[in-house]
C-alpha atoms as a PDB file:
ATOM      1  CA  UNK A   1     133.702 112.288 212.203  1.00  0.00           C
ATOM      2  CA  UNK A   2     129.935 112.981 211.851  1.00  0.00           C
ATOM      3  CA  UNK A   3     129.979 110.451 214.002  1.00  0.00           C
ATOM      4  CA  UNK A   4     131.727 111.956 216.561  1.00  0.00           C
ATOM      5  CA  UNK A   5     128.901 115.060 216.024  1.00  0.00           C
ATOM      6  CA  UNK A   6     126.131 113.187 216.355  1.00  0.00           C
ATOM      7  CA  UNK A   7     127.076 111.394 219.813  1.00  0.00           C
ATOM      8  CA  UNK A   8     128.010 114.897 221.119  1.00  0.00           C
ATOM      9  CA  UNK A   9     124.871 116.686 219.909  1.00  0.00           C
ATOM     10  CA  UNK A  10     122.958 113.641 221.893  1.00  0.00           C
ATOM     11  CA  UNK A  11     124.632 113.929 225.183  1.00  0.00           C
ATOM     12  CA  UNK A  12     123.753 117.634 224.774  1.00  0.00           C
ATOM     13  CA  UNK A  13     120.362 116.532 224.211  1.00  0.00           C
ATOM     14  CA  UNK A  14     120.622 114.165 227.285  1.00  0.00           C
ATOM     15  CA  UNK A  15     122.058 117.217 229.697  1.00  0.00           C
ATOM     16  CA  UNK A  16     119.159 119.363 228.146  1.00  0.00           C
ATOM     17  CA  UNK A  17     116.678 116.869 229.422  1.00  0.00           C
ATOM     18  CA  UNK A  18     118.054 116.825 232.705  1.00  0.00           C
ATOM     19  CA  UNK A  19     118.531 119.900 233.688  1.00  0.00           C
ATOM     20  CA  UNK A  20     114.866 120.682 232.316  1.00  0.00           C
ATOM     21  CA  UNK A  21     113.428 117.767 234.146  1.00  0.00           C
ATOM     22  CA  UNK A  22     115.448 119.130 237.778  1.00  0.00           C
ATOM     23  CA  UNK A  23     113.749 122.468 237.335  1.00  0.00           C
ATOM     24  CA  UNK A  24     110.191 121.383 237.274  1.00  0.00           C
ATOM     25  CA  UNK A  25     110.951 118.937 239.659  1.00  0.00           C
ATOM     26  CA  UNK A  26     111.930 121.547 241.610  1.00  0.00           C
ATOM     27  CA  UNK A  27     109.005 123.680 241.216  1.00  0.00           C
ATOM     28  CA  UNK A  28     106.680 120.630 241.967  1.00  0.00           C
ATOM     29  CA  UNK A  29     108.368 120.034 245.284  1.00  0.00           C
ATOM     30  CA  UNK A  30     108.451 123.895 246.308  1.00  0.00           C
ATOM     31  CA  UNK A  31     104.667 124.159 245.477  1.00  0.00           C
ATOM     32  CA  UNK A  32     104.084 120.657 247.087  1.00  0.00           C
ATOM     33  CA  UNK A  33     102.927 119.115 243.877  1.00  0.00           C
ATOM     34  CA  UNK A  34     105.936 116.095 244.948  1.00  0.00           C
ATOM     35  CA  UNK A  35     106.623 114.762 248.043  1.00  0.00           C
ATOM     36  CA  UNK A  36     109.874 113.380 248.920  1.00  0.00           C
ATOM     37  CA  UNK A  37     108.837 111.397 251.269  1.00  0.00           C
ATOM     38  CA  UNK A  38     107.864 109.093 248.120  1.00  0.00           C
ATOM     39  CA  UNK A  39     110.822 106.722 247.585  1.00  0.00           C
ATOM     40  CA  UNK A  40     110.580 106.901 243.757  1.00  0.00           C
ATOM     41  CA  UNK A  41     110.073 111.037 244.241  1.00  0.00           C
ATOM     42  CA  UNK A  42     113.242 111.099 246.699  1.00  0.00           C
ATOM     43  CA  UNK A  43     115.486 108.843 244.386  1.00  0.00           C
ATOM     44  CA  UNK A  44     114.906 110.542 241.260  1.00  0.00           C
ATOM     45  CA  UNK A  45     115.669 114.050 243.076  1.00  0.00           C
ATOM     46  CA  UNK A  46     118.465 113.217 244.983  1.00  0.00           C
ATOM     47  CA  UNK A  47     119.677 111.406 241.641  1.00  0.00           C
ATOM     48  CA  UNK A  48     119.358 114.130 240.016  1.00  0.00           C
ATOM     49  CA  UNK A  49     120.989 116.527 242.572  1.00  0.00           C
ATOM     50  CA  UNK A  50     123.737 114.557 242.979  1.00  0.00           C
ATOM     51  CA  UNK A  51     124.803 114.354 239.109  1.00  0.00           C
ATOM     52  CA  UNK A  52     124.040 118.481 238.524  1.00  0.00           C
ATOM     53  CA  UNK A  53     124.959 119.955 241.939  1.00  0.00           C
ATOM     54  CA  UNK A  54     128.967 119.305 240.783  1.00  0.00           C
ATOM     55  CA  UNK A  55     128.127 121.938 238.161  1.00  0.00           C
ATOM     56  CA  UNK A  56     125.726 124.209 239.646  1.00  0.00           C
ATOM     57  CA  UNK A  57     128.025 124.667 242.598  1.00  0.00           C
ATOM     58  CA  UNK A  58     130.561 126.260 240.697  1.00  0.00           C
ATOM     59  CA  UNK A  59     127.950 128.558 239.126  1.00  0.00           C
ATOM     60  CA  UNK A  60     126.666 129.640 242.346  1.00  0.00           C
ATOM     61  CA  UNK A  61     130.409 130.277 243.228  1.00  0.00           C
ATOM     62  CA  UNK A  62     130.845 132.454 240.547  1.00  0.00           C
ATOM     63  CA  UNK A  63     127.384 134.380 240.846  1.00  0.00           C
ATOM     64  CA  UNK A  64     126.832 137.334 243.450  1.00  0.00           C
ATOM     65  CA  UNK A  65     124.193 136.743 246.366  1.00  0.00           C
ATOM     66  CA  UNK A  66     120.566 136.523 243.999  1.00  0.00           C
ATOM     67  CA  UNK A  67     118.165 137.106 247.295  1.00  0.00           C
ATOM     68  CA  UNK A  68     117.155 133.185 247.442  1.00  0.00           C
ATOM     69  CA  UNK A  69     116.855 132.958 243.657  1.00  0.00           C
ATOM     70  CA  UNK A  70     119.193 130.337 241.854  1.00  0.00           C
ATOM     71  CA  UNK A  71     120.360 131.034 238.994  1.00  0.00           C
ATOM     72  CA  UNK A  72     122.821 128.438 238.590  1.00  0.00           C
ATOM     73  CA  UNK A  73     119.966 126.320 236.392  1.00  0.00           C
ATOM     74  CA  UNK A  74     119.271 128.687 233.976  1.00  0.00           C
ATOM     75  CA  UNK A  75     123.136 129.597 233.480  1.00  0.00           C
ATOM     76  CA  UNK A  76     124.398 126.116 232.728  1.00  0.00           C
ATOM     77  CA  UNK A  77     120.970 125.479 230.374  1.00  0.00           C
ATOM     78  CA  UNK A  78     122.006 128.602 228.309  1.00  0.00           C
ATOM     79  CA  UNK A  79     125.818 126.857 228.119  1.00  0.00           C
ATOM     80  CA  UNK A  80     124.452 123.874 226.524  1.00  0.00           C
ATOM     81  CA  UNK A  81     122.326 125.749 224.339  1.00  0.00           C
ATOM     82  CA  UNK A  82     124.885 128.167 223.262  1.00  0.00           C
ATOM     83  CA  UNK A  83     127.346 124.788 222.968  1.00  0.00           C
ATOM     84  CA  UNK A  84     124.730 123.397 220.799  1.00  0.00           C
ATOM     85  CA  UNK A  85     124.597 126.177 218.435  1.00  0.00           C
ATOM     86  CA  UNK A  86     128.446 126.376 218.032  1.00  0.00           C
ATOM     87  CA  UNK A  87     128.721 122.340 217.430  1.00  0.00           C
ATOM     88  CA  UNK A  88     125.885 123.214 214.370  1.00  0.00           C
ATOM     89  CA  UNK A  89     127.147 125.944 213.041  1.00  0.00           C
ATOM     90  CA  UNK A  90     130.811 124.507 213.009  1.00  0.00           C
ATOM     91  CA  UNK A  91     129.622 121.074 211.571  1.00  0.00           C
ATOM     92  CA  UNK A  92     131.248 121.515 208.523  1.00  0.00           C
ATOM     93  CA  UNK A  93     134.581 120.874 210.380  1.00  0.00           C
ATOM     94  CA  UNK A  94     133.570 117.657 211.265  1.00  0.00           C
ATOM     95  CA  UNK A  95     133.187 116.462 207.746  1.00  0.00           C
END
C-alpha cells in the first residue's frame, strides 16, 4: 500500500509542476517574454491548455465575475496542495 502512496503523491507532484509551469507561461506570453507564433512555444501552451482547461473551466464556473483576473489557477494549485497534506498526514492508513 505505500506503494499505492507513493505513485499518488507523484502524480500530485506531476499536476503541481504543471499547473506551475502554465502560470509563468502565462505571464511570459502576457508580458511578451513568449511568442506563440514559435511552434515549440504554441505546442507546449496549447498542450498545456488543453489538459488543464477541463479543470479550470469548472472553477471559473463556480467563481463570481473576478474583473479579468483568473483565479481558477491558483484555486486548483491550493486543491493539490491541500490533497497533498491530507495524503501525508493520513499515511499511516496506508501501512
Amino acid at each position: 500500500m505505500l506503494s499505492l502512496l507513493q505513485i499518488l503523491l507523484l502524480l500530485l507532484d506531476v499536476a503541481q509542476f504543471v499547473i506551475i509551469a502554465h502560470i509563468i507561461m502565462s505571464w511570459l506570453i502576457n508580458f511578451q517574454v513568449l511568442n506563440l507564433r514559435q511552434p515549440l512555444v504554441g505546442q507546449i501552451w496549447y498542450g498545456l491548455n488543453r489538459v488543464l482547461e477541463p479543470v479550470y473551466s469548472r472553477i471559473r464556473a463556480a467563481l463570481p465575475a473576478m474583473g479579468g483576473i483568473d483565479f481558477a489557477p491558483l484555486i486548483v494549485l491550493l486543491a493539490v496542495y491541500a490533497a497533498r497534506i491530507v495524503i501525508i498526514n493520513n499515511a499511516y492508513a496506508f501501512a
